[in-house]
Every structure is written in C-alpha cells, then in structure tokens.
C-alpha atoms as a PDB file:
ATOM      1  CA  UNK A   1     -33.358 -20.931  28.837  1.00  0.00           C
ATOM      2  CA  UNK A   2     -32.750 -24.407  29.159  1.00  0.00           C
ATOM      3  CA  UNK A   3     -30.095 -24.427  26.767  1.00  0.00           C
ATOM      4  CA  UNK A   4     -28.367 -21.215  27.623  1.00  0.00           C
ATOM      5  CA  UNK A   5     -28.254 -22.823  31.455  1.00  0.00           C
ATOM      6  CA  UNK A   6     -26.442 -26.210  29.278  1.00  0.00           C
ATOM      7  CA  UNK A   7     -23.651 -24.225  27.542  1.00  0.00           C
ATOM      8  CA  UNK A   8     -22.921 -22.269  30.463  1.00  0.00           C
ATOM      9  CA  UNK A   9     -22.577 -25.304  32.564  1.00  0.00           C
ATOM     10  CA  UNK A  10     -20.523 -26.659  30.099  1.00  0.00           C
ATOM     11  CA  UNK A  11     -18.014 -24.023  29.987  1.00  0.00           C
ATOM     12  CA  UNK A  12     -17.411 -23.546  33.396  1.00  0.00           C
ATOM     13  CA  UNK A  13     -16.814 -27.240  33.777  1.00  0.00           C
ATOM     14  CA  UNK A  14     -14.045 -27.309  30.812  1.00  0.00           C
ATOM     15  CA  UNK A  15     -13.257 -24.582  32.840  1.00  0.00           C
ATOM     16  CA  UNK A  16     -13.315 -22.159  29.541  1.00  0.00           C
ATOM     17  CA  UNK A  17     -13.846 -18.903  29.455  1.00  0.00           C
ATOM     18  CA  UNK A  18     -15.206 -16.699  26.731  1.00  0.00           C
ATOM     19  CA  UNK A  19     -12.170 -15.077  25.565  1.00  0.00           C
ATOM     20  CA  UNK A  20     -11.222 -18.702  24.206  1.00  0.00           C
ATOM     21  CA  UNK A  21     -14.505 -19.575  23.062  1.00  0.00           C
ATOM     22  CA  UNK A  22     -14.630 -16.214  21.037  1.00  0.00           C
ATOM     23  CA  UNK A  23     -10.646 -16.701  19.609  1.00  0.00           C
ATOM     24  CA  UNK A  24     -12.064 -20.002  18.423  1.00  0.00           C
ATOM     25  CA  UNK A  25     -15.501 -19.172  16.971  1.00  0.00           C
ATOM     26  CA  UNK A  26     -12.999 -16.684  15.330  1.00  0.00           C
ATOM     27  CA  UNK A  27     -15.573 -13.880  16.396  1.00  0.00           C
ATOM     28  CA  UNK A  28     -11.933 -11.977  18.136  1.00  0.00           C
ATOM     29  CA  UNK A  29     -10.928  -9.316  16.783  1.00  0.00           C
ATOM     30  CA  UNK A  30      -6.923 -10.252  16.014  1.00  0.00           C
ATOM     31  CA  UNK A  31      -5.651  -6.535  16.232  1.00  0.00           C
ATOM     32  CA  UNK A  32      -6.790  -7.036  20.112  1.00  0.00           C
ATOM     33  CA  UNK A  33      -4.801 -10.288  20.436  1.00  0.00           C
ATOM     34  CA  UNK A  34      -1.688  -8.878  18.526  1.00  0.00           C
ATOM     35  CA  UNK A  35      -2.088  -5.581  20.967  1.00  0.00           C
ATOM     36  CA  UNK A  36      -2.109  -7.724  24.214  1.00  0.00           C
ATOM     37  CA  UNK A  37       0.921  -9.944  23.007  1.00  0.00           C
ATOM     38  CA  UNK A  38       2.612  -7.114  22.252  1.00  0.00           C
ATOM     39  CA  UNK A  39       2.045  -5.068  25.548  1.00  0.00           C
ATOM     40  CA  UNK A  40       2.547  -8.741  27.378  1.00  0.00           C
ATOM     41  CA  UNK A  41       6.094  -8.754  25.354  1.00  0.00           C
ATOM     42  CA  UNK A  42       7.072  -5.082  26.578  1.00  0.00           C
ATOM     43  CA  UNK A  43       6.353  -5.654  30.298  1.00  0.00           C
ATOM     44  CA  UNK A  44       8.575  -9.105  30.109  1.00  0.00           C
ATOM     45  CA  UNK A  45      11.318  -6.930  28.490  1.00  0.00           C
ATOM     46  CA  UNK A  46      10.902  -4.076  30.939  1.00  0.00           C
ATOM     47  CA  UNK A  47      11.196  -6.977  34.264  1.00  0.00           C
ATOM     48  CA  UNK A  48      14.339  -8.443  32.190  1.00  0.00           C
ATOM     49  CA  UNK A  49      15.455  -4.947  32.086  1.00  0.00           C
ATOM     50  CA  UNK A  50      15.048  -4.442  35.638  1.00  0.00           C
ATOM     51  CA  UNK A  51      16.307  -8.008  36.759  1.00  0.00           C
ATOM     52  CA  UNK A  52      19.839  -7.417  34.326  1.00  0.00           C
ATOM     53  CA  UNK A  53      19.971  -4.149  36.420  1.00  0.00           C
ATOM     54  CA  UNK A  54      19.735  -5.895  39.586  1.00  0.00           C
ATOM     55  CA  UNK A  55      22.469  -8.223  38.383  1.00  0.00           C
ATOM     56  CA  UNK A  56      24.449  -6.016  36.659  1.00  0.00           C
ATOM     57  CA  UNK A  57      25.008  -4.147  40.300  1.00  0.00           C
ATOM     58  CA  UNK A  58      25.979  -7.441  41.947  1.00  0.00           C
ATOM     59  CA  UNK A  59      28.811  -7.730  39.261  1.00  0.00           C
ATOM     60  CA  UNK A  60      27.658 -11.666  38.951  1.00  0.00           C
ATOM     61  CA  UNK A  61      28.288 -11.364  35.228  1.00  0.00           C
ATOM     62  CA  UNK A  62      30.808  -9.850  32.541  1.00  0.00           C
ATOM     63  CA  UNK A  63      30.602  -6.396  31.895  1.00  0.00           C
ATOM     64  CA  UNK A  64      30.211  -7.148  27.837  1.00  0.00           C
ATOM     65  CA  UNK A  65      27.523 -10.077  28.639  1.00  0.00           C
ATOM     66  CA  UNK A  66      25.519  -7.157  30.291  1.00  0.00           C
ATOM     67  CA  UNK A  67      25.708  -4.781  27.764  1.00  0.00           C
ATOM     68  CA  UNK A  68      24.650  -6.895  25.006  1.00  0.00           C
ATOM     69  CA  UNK A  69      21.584  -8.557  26.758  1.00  0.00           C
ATOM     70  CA  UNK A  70      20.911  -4.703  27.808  1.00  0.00           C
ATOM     71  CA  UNK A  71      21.315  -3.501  24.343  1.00  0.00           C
ATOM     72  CA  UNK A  72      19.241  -6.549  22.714  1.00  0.00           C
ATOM     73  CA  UNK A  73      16.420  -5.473  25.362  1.00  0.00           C
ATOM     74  CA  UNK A  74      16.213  -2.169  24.853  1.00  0.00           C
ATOM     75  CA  UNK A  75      15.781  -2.934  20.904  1.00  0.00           C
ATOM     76  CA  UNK A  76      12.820  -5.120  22.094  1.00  0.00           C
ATOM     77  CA  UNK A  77      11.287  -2.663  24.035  1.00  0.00           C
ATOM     78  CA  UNK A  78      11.632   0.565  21.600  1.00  0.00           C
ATOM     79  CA  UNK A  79      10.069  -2.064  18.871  1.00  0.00           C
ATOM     80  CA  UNK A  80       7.340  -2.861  21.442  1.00  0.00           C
ATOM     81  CA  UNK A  81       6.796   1.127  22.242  1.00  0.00           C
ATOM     82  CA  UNK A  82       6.499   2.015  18.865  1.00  0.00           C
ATOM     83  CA  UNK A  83       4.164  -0.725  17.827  1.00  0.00           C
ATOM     84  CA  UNK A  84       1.858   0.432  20.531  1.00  0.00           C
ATOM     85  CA  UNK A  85       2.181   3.611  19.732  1.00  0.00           C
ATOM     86  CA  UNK A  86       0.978   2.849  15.960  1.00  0.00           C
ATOM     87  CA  UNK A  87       4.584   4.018  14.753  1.00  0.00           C
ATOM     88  CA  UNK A  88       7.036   1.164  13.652  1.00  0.00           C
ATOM     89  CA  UNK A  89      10.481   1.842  14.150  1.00  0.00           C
ATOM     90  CA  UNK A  90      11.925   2.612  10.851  1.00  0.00           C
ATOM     91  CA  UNK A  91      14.073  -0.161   9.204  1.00  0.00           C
ATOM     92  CA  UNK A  92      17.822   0.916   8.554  1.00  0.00           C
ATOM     93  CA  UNK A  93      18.688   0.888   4.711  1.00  0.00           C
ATOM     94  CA  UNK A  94      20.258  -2.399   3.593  1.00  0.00           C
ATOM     95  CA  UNK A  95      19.973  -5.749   5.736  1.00  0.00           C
ATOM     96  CA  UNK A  96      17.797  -6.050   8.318  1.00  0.00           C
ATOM     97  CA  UNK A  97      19.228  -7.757  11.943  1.00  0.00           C
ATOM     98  CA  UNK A  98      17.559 -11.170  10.981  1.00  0.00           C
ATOM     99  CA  UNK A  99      18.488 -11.572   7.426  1.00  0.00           C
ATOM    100  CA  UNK A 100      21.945 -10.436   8.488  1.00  0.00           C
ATOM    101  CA  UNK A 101      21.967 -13.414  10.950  1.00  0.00           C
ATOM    102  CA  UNK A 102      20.451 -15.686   8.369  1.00  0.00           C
ATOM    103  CA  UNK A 103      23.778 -14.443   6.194  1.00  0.00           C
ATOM    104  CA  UNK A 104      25.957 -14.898   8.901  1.00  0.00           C
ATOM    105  CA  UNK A 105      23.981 -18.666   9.726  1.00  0.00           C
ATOM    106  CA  UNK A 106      24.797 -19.957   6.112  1.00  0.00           C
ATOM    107  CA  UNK A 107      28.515 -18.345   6.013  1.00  0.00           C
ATOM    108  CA  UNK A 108      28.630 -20.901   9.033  1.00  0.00           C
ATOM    109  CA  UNK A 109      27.062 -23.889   7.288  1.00  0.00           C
ATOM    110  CA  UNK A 110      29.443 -23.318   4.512  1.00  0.00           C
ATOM    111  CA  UNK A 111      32.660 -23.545   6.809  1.00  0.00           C
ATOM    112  CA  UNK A 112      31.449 -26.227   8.933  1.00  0.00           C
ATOM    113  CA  UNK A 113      30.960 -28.272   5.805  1.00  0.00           C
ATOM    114  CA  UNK A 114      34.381 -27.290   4.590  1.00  0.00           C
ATOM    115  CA  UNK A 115      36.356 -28.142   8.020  1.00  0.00           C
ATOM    116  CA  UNK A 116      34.755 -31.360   7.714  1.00  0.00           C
ATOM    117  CA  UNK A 117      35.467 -32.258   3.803  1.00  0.00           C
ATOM    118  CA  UNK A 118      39.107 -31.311   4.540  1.00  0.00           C
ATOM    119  CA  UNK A 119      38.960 -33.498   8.004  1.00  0.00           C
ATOM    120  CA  UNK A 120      39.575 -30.777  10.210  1.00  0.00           C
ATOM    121  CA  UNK A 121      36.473 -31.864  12.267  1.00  0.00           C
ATOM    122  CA  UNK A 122      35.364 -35.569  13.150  1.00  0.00           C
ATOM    123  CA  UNK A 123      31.345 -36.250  11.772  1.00  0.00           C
ATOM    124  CA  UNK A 124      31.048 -36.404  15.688  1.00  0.00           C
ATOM    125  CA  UNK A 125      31.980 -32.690  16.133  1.00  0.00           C
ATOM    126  CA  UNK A 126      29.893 -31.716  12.899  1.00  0.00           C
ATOM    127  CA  UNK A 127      26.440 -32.975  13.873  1.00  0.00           C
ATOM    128  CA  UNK A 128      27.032 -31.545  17.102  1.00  0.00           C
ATOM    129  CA  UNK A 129      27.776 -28.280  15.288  1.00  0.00           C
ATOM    130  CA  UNK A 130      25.136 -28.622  12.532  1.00  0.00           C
ATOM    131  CA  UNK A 131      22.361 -28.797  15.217  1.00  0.00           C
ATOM    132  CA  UNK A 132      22.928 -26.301  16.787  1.00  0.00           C
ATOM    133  CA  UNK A 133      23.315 -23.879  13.336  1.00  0.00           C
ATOM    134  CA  UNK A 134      20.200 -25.364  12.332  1.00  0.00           C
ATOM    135  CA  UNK A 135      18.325 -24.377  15.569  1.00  0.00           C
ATOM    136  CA  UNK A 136      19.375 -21.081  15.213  1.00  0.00           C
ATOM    137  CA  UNK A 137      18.182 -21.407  11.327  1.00  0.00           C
ATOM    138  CA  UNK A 138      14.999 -22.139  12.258  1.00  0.00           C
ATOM    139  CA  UNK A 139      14.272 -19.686  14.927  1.00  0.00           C
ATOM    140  CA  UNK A 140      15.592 -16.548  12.748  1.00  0.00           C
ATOM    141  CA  UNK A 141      12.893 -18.230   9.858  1.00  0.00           C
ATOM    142  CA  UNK A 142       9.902 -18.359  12.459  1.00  0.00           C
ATOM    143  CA  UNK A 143       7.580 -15.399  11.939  1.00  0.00           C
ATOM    144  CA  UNK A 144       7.711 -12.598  14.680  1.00  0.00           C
END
C-alpha cells in the first residue's frame, strides 16, 4: 500500500500521467498512438481548411496561392480519411509525389552546381541556395 501511495505521489509530482508512463514501459499499444496522430493530423487540416476559406473570401492572398494550399490540404485530409477508415488511398502508377520531388530536388542540385562551375553564381549565392535544397532534401527523406 505503502508503495502504491509512493509511485503515485511520484507521478503526480513529475506531473506524469499514465498515458506517458505506459508509451514508455512500451506497454501502448502503437496502432492507438498512430490512430490519434492521425485523427490529430485530419482535424489540423480540416481548421487549415476552414481558416484558407476564411482568407480566401477576404481576397488577402493570390488566387493560385489559394488553390494550391487548398489542393495540398485536401490531399492531406482524403489520406487522413482513408487511413481511418482502414482503406489507403491507392498510389497512382509510376512516381509517387515525394520521390517525384526528391527527382525534381537533385535536378536542382545538379544545376546549382553547374551555374556555379561556369561562374554564373558567386559561392555566396550557392550556399545560400544549397541550404535551402538541402532542407527540402531532408524533409521529403523524413518518414511520414
């Protein structure tokens, strides 16, 4: 009793609670973790849905900037959907979206290293460049 009262005690005042404790006993069932991310991911969509129809009204931004940021959420909720509903959306034939931007990312390096071997571009302008193509490298190799 004694100890029960201890470890109780002791979690309140880390201020845990026992969904954490569980996830890192590894007791949790991951399938419930992936689930909740996954409905957490559709309702941010959905309120960046609603908030790009809000601005979209109040023409504050380009009617092409609204359409893809509408288009790019509506992918992320269908993929959401149908990964709550058990389904998964079905992948087109040939390249997917991110290994066509991994493509498109190294067609990129390539010319950025040739504008700067021909001195098109200073070294100034080709870090600048190079970070940023290797930021969006490494987010299109992160795991989803």
């Amino acid at each position: 009793m004694i100890a029960t009262a201890v470890i109780v005690i002791s979690l309140i005042v880390r201020g845990l609670t026992l969904e954490p404790l569980v996830r890192r006993a590894g007791i949790a069932r991951p399938d419930a973790s992936r689930h909740e991310q996954t409905i957490a991911r559709l309702r941010l969509a959905e309120a960046a849905l609603a908030r790009l129809d809000e601005l979209a009204a109040g023409d504050c931004a380009a009617d092409d900037v609204i359409d893809r940021a509408r288009a790019s959420l509506q992918v992320r909720i269908g993929n959401s959907r149908a990964r709550i509903d058990g389904s998964r959306a079905p992948e087109p034939d040939g390249l997917t979206d991110r290994e066509l931007r991994r493509d498109l990312n190294a067609a990129e390096h390539a010319e950025l290293g040739r504008l700067y071997d021909d001195g098109t571009i200073s070294q100034a302008t080709r870090q600048q460049l190079q970070r940023s193509l290797d930021l969006e490298a490494t987010r299109l190799s992160e795991p989803r």
